[in-house]
Protein backbone atom coordinates (compact mmCIF):
# COMPACT_ATOMS: atom_id res chain seq x y z
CA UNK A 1 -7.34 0.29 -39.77
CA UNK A 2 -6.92 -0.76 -43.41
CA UNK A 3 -9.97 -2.36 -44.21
CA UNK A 4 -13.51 -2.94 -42.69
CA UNK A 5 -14.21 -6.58 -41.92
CA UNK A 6 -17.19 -7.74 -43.55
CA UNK A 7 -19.37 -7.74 -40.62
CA UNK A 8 -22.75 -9.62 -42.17
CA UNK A 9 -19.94 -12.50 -42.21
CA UNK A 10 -19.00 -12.74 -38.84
CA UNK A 11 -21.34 -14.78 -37.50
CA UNK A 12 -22.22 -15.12 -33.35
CA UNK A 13 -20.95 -12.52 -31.32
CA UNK A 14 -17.06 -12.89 -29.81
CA UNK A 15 -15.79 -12.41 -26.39
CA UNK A 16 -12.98 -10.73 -26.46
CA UNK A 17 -11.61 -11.89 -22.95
CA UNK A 18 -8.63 -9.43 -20.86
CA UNK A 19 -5.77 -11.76 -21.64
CA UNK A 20 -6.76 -11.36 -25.15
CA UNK A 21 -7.45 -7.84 -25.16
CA UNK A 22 -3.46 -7.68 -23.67
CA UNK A 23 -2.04 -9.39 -26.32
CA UNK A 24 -3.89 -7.49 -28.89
CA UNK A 25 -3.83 -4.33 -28.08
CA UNK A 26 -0.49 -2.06 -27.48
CA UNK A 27 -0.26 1.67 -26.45
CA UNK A 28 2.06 2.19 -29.25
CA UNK A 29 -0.97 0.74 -31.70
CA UNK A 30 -3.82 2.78 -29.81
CA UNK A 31 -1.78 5.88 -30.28
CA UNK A 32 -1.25 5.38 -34.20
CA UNK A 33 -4.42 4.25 -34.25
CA UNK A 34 -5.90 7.66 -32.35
CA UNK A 35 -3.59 9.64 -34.41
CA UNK A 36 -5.16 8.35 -37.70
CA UNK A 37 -8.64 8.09 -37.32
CA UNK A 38 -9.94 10.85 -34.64
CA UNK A 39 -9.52 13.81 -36.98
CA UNK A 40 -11.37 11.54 -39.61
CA UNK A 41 -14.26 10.31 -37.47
CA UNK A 42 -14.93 12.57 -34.78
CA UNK A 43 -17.38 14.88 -35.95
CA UNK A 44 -19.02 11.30 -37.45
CA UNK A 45 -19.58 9.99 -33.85
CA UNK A 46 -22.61 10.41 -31.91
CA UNK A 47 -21.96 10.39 -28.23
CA UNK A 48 -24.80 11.31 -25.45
CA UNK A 49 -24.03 12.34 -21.97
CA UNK A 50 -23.35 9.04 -19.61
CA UNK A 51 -26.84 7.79 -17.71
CA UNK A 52 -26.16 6.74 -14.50
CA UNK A 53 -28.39 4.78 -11.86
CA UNK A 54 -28.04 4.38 -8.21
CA UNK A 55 -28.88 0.49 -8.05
CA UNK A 56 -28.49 1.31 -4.09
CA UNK A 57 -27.20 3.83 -1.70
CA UNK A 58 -24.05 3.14 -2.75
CA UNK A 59 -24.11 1.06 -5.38
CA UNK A 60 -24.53 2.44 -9.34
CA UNK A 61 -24.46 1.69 -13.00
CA UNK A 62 -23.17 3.74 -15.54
CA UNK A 63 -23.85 3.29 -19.47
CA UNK A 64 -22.02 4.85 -22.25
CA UNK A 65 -23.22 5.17 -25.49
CA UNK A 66 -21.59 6.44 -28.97
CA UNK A 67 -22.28 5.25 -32.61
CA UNK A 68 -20.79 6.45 -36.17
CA UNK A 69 -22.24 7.57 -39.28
CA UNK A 70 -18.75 7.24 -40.31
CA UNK A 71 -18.32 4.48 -43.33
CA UNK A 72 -15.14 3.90 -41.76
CA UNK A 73 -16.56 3.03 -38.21
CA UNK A 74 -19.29 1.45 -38.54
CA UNK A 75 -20.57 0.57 -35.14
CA UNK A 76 -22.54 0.89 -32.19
CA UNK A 77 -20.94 1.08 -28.71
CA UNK A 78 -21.80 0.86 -25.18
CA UNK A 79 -19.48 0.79 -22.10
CA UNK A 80 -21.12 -0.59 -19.41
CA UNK A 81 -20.11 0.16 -15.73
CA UNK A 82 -20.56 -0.81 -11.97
CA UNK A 83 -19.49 1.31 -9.42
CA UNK A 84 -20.16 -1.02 -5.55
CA UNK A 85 -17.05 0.84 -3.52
CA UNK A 86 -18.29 -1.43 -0.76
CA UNK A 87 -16.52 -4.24 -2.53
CA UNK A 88 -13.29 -3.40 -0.86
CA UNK A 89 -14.32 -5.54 2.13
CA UNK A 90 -14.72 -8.27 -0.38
CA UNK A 91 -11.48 -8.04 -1.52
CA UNK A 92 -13.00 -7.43 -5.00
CA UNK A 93 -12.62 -4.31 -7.14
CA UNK A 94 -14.70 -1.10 -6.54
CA UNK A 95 -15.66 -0.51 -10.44
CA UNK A 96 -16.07 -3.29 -13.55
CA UNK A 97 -16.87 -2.78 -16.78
CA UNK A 98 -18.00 -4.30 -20.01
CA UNK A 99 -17.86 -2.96 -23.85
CA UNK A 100 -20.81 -3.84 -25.93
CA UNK A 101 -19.61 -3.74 -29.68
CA UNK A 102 -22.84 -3.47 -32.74
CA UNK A 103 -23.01 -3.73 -36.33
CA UNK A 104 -24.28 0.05 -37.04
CA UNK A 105 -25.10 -1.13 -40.27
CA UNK A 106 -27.36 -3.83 -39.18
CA UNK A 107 -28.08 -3.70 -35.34
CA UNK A 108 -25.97 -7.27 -34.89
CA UNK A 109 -23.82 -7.94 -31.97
CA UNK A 110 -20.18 -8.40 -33.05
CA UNK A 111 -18.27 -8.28 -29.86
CA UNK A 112 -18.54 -8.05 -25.79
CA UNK A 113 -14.94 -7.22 -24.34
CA UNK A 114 -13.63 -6.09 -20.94
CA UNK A 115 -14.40 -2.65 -20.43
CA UNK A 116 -11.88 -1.81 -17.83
CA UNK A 117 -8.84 -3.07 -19.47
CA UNK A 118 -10.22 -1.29 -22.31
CA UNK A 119 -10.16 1.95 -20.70
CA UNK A 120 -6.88 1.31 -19.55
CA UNK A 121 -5.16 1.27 -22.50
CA UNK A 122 -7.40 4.13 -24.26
CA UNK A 123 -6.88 6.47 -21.50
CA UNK A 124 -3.45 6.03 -21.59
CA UNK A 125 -2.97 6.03 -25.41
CA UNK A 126 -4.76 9.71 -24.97
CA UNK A 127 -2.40 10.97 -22.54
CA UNK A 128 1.05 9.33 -24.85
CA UNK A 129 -0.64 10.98 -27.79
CA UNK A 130 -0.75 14.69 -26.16
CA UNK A 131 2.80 14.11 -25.02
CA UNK A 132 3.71 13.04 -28.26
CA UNK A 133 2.05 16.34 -29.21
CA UNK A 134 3.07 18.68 -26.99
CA UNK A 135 6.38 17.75 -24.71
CA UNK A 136 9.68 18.76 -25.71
CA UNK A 137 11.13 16.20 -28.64
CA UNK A 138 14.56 15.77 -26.33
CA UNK A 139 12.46 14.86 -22.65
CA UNK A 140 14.59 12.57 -20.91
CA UNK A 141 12.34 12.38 -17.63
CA UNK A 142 9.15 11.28 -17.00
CA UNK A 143 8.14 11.60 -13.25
CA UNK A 144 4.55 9.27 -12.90
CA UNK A 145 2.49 10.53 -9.73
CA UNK A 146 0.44 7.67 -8.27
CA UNK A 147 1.06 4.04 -8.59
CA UNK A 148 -2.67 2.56 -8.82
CA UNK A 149 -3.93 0.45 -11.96
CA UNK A 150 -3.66 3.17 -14.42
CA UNK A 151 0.23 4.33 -13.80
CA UNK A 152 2.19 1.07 -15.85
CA UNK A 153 -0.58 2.06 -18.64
CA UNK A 154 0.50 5.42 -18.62
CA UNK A 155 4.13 5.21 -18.16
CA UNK A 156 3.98 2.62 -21.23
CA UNK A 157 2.10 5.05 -23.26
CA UNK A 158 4.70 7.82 -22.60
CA UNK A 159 7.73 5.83 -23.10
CA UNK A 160 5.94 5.04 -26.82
CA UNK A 161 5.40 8.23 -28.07
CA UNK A 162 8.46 9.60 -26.24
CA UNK A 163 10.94 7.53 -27.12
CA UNK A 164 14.11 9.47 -25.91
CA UNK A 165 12.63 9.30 -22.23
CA UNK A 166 15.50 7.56 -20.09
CA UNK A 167 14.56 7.76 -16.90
CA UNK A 168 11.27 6.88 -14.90
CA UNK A 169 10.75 8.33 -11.33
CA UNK A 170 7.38 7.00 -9.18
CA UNK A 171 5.86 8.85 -6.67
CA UNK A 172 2.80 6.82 -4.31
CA UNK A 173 1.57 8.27 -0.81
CA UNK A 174 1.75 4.50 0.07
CA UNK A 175 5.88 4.57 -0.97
CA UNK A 176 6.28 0.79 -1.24
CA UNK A 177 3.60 0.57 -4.17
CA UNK A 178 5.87 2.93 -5.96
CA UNK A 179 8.73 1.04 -4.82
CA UNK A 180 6.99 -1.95 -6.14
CA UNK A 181 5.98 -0.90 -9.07
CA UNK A 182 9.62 0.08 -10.25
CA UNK A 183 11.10 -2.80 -9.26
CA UNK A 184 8.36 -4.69 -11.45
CA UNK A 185 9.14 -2.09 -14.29
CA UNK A 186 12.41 -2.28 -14.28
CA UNK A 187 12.69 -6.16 -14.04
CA UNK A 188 10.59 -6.70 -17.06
CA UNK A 189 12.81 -6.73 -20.73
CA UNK A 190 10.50 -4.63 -22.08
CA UNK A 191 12.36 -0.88 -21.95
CA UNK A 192 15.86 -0.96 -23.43
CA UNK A 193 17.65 1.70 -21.72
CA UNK A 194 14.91 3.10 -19.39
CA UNK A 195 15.63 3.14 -15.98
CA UNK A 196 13.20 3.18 -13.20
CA UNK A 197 13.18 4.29 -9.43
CA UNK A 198 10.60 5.34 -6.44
CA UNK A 199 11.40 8.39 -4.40
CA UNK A 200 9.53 9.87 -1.42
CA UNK A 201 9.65 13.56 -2.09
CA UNK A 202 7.47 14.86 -4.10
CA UNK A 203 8.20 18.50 -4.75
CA UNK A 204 11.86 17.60 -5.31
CA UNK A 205 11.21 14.88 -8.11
CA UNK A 206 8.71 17.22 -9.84
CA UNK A 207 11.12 20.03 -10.89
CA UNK A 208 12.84 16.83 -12.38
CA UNK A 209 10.54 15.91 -14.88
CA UNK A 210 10.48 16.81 -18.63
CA UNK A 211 6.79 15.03 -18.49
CA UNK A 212 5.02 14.83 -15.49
CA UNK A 213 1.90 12.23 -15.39
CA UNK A 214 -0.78 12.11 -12.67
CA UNK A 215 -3.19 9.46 -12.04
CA UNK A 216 -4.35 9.94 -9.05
CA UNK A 217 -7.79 11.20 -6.84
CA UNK A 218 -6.37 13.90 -5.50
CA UNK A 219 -8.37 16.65 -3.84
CA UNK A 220 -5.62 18.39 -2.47
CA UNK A 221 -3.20 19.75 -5.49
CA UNK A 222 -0.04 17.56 -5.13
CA UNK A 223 1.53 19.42 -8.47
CA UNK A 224 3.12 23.13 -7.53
CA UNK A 225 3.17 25.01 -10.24
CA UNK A 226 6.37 27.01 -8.97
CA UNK A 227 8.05 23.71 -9.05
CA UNK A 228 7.63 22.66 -12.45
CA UNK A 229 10.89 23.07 -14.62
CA UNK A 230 10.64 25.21 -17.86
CA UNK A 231 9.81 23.43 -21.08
CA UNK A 232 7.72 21.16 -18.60
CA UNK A 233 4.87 18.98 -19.97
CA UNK A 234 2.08 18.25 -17.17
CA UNK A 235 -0.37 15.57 -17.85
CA UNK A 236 -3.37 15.61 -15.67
CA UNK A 237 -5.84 12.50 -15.98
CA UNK A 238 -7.06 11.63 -12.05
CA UNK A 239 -9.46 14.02 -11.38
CA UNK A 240 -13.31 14.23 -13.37
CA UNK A 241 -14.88 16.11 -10.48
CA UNK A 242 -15.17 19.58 -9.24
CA UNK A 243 -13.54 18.50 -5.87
CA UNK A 244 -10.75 17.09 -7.43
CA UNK A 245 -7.53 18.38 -8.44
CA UNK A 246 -3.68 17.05 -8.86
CA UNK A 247 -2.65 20.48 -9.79
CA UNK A 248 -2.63 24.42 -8.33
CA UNK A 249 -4.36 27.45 -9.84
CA UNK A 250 -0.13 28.11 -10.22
CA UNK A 251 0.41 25.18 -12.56
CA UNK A 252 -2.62 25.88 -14.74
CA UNK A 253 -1.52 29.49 -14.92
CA UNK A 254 1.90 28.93 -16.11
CA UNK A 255 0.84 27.10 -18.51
CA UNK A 256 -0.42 26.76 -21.98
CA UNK A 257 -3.53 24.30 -21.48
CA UNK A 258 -5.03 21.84 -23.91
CA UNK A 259 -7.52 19.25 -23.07
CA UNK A 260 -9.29 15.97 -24.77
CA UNK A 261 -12.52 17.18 -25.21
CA UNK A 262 -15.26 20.20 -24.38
CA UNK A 263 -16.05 17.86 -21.12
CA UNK A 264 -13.33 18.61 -19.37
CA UNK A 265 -13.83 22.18 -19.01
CA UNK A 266 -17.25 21.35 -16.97
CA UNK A 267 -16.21 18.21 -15.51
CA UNK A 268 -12.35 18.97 -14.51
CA UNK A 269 -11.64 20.38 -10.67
CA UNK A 270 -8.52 21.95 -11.79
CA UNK A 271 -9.61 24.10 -14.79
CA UNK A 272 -13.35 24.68 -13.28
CA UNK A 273 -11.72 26.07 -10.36
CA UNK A 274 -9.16 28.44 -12.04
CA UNK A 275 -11.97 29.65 -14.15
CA UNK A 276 -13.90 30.40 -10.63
CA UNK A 277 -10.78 32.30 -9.18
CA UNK A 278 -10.49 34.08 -12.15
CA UNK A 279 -6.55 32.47 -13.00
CA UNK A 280 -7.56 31.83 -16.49
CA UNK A 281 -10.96 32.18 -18.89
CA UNK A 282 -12.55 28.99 -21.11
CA UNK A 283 -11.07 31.37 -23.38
CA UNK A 284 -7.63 30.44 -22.22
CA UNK A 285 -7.70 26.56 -23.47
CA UNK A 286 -5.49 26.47 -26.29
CA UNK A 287 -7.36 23.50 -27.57
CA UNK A 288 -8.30 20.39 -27.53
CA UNK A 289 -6.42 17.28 -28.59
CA UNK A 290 -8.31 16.55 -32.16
CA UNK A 291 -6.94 20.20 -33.06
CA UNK A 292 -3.61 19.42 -32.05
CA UNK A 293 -3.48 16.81 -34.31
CA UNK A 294 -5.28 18.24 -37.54
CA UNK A 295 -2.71 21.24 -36.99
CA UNK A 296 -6.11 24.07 -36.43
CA UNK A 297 -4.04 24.72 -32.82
CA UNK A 298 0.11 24.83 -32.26
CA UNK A 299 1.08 23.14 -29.67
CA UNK A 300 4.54 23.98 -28.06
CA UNK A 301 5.76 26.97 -29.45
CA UNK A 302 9.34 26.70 -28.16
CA UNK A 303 11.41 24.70 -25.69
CA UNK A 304 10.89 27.11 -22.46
CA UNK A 305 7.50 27.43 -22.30
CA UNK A 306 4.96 24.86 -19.83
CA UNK A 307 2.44 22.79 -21.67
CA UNK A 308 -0.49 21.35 -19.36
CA UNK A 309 -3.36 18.19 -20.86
CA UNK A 310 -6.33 17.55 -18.92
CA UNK A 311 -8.31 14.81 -20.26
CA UNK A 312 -11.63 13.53 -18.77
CA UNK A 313 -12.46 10.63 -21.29
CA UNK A 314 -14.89 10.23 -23.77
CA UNK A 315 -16.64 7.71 -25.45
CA UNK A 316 -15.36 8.70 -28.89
CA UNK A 317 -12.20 7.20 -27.76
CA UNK A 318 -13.82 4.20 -26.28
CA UNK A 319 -15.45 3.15 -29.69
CA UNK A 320 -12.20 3.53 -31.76
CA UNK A 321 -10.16 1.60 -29.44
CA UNK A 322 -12.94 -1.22 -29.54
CA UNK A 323 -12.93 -0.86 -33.09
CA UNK A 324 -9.10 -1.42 -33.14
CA UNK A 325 -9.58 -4.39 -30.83
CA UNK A 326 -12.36 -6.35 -32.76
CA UNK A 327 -10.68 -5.33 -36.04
CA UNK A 328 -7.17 -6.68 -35.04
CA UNK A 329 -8.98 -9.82 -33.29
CA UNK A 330 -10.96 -10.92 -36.81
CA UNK A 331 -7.66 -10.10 -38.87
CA UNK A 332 -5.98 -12.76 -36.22
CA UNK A 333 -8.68 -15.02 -36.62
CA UNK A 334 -8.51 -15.48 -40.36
């Protein structure tokens, strides 16, 4: 962002509601925006490992804090999460979430905004910025695997920091969400000269893509490796367990593998089990997505070779996306 906003000035804490959060925010911005300031503030921001608390057998609540000693950043975030999977009967969604924005300066509430739109957009932005990063500069293809909440994020982000992509192909185990979800896409005036289409078979739209996305909670790999075309890019942001994977040991081995953040490398089912079966070593991650950007790592070294992302999220993210959110909202406001 340019400036700080005076924040003694602000006076009672905003709600920043989901329409508004949609009109402020676009992936486009987020991934300038993550591009800029995460080399500048990241070793600034303070982020402790995620408390969670069953509130019942089957109900929980999550909380996320970070905070910056960064002059640039100065705040104080918590995401705030409910995970009642029982809701489905209710017609309701499984998980909802809040963001909790703070003066780190003072302790003052500035902002409350919805946390799961929010994370939308930021996880997103994260994947568009690695294939920014790391997929070849003349990918035409983008295949998107799964077709729940997260996918239009994602194939938005891609489309912004690919902009030669051309074609979009969905893949859903339910086939009519992916059906529906191109004919939505495609419908909208949003994507000069992107086209977008469903198709059922998997294995045979994979070898198609120049970027392959998965969003998905996959414990079964759905991603052969063998199938991936050279000068690939595989994005992998479904699975944060050790039981989940979108991906073989094959995939990760052909490879060169970057993630977000030192988390994923404990949390991710894909890497933790190829370090298990011996396919690759922690020694073995390229890097992460903070070198990428500074330049410490290369990315793609030439137009053959397989590049793989796995992010897990973080809450270093989550605060500079708020930050861009309450920033943009006051600079609207005046």
């Amino acid at each position: 962002m340019a400036s700080v906003p005076n924040l003694s000035s602000t006076g009672a804490p905003v709600f920043i509601s989901s329409d508004s959060l949609h009109s402020i925010l676009s992936h486009n911005s987020i991934i300038q925006h993550f591009h800029s300031s995460l080399p500048a503030v990241s070793l600034a921001i303070n982020t402790p490992i995620r408390q969670s608390y069953a509130v019942s057998p089957s109900s929980s609540l999550l909380l996320m804090p970070s905070w910056s000693s960064s002059p640039s950043l100065p705040y104080i975030g918590v995401k705030l999460v409910t995970h009642f999977p029982q809701n489905s009967a209710l017609n309701l969604p499984g998980v909802h979430a809040n963001y909790v924005l703070f003066s780190s300066a003072t302790g003052q509430p500035l902002a409350s905004m919805d946390g799961t739109v929010l994370t939308l957009y930021r996880t997103a932005s994260v994947s568009g910025l690695a294939s920014k990063l790391l997929a070849r500069n003349d990918s035409k293809v983008l295949v998107m695997i799964g077709a729940g909440a997260l996918a239009p994020h994602l194939i938005r982000a891609h489309l912004a920091g690919n902009p030669r992509l051309q074609k979009v192909i969905i893949w859903n185990r339910t086939i009519k969400k992916a059906a529906d979800l191109a004919k939505n896409l495609q419908g909208s005036n949003e994507f000069n000269g992107v086209s977008f289409e469903s198709n059922g078979s998997l294995d045979e739209i994979v070898e198609l893509g120049d970027i392959v996305s998965c969003a998905t909670n996959a414990e079964s790999p759905l991603v052969k490796g063998e199938k991936l075309k050279a000068g690939a890019h595989l994005d992998l942001v479904g699975s944060f367990t050790h039981t989940m994977k979108e991906c073989d040991d094959e995939a990760i081995r052909r490879g060169r593998v970057f993630v977000d953040n030192e988390a994923a490398l404990i949390e991710a089912g894909e890497l933790v089990g190829a370090f298990e079966r011996g396919v690759i070593g922690k020694e073995d991650i390229r890097g992460n997505l903070v070198e990428l950007i500074k330049g410490e790592k290369i990315g793609r070294q030439n137009s053959q070779e397989i590049t793989v992302f796995k992010s897990v999220g973080s809450a270093v993210v989550d605060i500079l996306a708020a930050q861009l959110v309450y920033e943009t909202y006051l600079k609207n406001k005046c």
